[in-house]
C-alpha atoms as a PDB file:
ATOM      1  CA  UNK A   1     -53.813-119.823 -21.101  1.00  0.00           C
ATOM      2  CA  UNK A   2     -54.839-118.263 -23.935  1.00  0.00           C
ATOM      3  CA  UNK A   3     -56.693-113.489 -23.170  1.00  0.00           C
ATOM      4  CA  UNK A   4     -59.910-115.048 -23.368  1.00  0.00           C
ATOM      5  CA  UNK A   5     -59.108-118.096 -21.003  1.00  0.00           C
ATOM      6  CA  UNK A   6     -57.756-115.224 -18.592  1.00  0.00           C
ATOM      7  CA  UNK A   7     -60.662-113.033 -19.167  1.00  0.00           C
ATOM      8  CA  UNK A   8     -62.589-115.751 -18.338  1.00  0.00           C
ATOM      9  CA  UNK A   9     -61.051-116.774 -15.246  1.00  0.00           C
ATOM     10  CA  UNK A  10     -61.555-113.275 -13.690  1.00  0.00           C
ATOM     11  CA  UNK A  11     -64.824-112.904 -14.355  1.00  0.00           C
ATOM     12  CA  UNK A  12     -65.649-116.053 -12.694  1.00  0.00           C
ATOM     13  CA  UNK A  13     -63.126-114.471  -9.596  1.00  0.00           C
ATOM     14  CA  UNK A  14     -66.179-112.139  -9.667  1.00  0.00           C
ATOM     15  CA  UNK A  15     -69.394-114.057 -10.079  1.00  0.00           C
ATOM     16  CA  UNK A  16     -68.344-117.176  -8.326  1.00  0.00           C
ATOM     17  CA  UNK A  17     -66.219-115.608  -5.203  1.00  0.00           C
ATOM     18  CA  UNK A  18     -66.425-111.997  -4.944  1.00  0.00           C
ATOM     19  CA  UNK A  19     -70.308-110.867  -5.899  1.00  0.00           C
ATOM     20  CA  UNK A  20     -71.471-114.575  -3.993  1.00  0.00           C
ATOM     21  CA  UNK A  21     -69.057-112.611  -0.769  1.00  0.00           C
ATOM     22  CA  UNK A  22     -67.511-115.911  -0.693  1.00  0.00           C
ATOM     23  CA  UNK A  23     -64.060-115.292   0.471  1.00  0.00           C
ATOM     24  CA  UNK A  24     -62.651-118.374   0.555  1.00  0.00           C
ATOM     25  CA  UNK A  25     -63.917-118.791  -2.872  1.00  0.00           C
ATOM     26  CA  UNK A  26     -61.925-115.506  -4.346  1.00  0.00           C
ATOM     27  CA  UNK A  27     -59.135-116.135  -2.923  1.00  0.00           C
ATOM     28  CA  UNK A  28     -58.763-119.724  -3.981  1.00  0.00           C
ATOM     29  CA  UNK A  29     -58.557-117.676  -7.835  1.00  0.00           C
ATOM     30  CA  UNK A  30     -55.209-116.482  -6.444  1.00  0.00           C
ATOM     31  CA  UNK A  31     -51.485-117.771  -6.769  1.00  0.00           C
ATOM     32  CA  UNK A  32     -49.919-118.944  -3.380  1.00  0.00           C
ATOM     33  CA  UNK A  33     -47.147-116.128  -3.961  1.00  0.00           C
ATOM     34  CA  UNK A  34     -49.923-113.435  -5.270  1.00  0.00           C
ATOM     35  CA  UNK A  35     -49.102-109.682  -4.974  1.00  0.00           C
ATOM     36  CA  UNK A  36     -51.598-107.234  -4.135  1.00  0.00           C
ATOM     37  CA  UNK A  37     -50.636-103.323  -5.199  1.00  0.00           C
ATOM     38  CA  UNK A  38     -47.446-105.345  -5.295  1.00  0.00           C
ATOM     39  CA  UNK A  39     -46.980-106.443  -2.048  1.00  0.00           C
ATOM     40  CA  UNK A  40     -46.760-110.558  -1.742  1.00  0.00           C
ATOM     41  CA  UNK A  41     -50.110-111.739   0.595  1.00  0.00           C
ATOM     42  CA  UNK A  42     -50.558-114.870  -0.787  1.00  0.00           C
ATOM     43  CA  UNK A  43     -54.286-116.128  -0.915  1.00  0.00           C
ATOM     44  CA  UNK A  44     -54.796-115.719   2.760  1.00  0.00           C
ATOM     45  CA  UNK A  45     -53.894-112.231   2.210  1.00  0.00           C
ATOM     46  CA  UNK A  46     -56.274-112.093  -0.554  1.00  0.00           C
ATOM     47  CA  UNK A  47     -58.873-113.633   1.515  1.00  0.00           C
ATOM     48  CA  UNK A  48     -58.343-111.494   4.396  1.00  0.00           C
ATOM     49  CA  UNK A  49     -58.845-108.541   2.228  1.00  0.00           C
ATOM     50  CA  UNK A  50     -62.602-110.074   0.536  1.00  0.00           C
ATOM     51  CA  UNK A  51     -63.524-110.665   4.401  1.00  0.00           C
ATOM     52  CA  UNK A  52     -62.690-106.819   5.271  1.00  0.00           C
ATOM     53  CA  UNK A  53     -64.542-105.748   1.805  1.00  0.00           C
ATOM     54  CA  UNK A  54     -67.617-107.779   2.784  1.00  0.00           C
ATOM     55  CA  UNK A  55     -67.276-106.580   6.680  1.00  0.00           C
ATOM     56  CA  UNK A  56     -67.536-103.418   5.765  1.00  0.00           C
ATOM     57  CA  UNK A  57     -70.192-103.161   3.086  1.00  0.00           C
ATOM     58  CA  UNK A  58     -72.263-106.327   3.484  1.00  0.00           C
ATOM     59  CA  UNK A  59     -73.930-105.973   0.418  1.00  0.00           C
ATOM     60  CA  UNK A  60     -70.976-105.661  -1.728  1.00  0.00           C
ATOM     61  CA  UNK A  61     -71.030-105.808  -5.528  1.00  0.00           C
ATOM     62  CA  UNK A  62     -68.759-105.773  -8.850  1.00  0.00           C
ATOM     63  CA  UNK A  63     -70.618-104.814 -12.096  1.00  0.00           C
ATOM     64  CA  UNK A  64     -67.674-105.399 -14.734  1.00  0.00           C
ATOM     65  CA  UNK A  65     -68.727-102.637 -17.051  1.00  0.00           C
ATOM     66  CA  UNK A  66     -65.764-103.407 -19.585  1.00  0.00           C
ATOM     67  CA  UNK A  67     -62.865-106.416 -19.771  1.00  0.00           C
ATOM     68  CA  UNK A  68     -59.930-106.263 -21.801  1.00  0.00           C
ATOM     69  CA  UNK A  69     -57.303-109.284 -22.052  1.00  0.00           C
ATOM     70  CA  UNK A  70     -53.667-109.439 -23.732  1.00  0.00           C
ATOM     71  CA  UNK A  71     -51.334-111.835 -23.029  1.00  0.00           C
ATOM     72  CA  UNK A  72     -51.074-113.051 -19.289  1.00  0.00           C
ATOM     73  CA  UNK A  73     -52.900-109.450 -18.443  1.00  0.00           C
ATOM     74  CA  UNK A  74     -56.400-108.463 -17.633  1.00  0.00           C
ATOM     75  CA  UNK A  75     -57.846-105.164 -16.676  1.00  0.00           C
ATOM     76  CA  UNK A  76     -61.667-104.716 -15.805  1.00  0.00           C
ATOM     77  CA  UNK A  77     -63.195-101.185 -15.571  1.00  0.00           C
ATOM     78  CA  UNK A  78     -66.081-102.202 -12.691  1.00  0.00           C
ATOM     79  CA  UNK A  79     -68.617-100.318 -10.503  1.00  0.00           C
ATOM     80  CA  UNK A  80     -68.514-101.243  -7.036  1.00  0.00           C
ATOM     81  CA  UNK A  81     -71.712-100.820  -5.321  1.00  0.00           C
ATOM     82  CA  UNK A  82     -72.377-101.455  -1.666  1.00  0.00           C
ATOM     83  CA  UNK A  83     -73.846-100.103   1.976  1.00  0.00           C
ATOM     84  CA  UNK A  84     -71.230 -98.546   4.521  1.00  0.00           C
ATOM     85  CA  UNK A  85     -73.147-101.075   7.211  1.00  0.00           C
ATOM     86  CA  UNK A  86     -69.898-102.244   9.167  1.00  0.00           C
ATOM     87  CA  UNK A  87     -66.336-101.612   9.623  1.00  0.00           C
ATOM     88  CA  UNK A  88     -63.062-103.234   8.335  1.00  0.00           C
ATOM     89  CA  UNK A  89     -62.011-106.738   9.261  1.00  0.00           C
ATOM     90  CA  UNK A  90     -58.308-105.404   7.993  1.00  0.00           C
ATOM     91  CA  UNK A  91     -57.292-101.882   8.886  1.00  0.00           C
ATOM     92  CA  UNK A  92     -55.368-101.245   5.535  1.00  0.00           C
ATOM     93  CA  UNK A  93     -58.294-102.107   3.691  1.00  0.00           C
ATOM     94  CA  UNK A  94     -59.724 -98.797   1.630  1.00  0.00           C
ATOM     95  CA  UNK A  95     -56.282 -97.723   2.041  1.00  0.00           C
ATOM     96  CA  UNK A  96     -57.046 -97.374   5.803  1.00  0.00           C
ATOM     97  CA  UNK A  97     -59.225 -94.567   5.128  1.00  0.00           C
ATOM     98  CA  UNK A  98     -62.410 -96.383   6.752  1.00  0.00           C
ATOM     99  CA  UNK A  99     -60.635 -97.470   9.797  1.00  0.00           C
ATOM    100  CA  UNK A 100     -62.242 -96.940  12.858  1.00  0.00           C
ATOM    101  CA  UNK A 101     -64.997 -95.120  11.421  1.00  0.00           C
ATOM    102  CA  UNK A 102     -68.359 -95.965  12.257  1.00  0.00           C
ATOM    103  CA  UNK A 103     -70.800 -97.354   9.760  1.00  0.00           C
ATOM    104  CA  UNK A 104     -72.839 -94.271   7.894  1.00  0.00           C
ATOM    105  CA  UNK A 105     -75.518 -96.639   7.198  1.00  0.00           C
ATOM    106  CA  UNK A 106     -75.041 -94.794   2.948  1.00  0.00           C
ATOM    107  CA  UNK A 107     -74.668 -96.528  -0.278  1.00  0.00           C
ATOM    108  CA  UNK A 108     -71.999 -96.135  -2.331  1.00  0.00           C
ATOM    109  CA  UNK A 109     -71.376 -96.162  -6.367  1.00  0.00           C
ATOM    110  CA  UNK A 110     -67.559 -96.542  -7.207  1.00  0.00           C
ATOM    111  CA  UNK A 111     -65.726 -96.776 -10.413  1.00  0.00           C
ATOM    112  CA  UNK A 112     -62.517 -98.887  -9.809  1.00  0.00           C
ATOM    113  CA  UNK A 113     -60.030-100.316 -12.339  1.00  0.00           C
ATOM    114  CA  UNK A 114     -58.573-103.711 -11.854  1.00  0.00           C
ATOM    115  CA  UNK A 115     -55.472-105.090 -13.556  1.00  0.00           C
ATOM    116  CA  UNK A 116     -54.548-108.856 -12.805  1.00  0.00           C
ATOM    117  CA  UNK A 117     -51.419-110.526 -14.438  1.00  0.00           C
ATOM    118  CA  UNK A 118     -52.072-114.353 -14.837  1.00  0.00           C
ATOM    119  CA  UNK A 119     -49.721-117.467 -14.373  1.00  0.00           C
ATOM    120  CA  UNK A 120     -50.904-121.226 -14.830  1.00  0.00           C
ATOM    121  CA  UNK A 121     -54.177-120.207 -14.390  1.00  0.00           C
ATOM    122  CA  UNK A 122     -54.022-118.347 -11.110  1.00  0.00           C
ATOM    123  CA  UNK A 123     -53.781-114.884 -10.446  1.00  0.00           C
ATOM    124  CA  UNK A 124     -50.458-113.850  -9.487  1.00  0.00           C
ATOM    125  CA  UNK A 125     -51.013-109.988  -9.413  1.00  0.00           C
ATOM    126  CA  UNK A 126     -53.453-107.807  -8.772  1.00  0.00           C
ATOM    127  CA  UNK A 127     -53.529-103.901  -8.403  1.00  0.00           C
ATOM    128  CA  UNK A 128     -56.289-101.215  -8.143  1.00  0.00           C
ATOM    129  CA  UNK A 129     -57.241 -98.090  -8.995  1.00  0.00           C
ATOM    130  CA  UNK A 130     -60.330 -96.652  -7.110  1.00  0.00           C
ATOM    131  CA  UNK A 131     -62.361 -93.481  -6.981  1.00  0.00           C
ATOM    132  CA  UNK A 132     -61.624 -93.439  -3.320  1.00  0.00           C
ATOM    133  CA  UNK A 133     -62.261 -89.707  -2.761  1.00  0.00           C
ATOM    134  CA  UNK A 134     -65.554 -89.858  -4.588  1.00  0.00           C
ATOM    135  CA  UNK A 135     -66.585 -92.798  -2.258  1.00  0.00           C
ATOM    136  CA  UNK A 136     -65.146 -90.672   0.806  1.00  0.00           C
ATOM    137  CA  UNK A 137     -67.989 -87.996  -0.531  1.00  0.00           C
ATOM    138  CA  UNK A 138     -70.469 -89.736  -0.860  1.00  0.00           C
ATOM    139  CA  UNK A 139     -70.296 -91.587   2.398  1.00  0.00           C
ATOM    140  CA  UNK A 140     -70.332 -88.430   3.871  1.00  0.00           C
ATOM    141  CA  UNK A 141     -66.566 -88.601   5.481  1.00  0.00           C
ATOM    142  CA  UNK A 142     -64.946 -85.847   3.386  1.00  0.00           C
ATOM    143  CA  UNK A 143     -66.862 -82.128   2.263  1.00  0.00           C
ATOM    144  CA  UNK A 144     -67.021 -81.292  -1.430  1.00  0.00           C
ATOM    145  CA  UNK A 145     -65.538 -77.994  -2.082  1.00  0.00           C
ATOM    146  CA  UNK A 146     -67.929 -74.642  -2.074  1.00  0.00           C
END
């Protein structure tokens, strides 16, 4: 597939799975053998993952803000958007950091950074880098500094 055939293909990953909280859906965009943060899980470990995203903030979005494609590679600058309203499905989800804590009931606004590496038209990796201590403040969970 040619960058813009891969570009493509993830941003339907996020209008026609992810932002529709279709899990099934999103993870059917992934290999069989996929990595996440390069672990192998598969698309049922890709699924499980959407499931404890949309578990936890129900109203779950991805605004890509900026794509860029070369090669088999992708990487999406995005704002995630969504409600603390429930609690993950998958403890390591949010890098366990949400685990057993009770909804806050807050919004959230979170850059993230998403790099995907393509192969016959599936993704085959994905890793992620998230404001995750920004969310953790605004949710409440962690104390800015004085």
């Amino acid at each position: 597939m040619s960058p813009e055939e891969n570009k493509a293909l993830i941003h339907r990953l996020y209008g026609q799975g992810i932002n529709r909280h279709d899990a099934a859906a999103a993870a059917a965009f992934y290999a069989a053998d996929a990595k996440n943060h390069g672990r192998v899980v598969g698309r049922a470990g890709m699924q499980a993952v959407f499931e404890a995203l949309f578990s936890t903030f129900p109203d779950f979005n991805y605004r890509i803000e900026e794509s860029t494609a070369e090669g088999d590679r992708v990487v999406c600058k995005v704002t995630m958007t969504g409600t603390h309203l429930g609690q993950p499905t998958l403890p390591a989800a949010f890098s366990g950091m949400l685990k057993d804590v009770p909804p806050t009931g807050k919004p959230v606004q979170v850059l993230q950074f998403h790099s995907f590496r393509i192969r016959d038209g599936q993704i085959a990796e994905h890793a992620a880098v998230r404001d995750d201590l920004g969310m953790m403040f605004q949710l409440g969970l962690v104390k800015r500094p004085a």
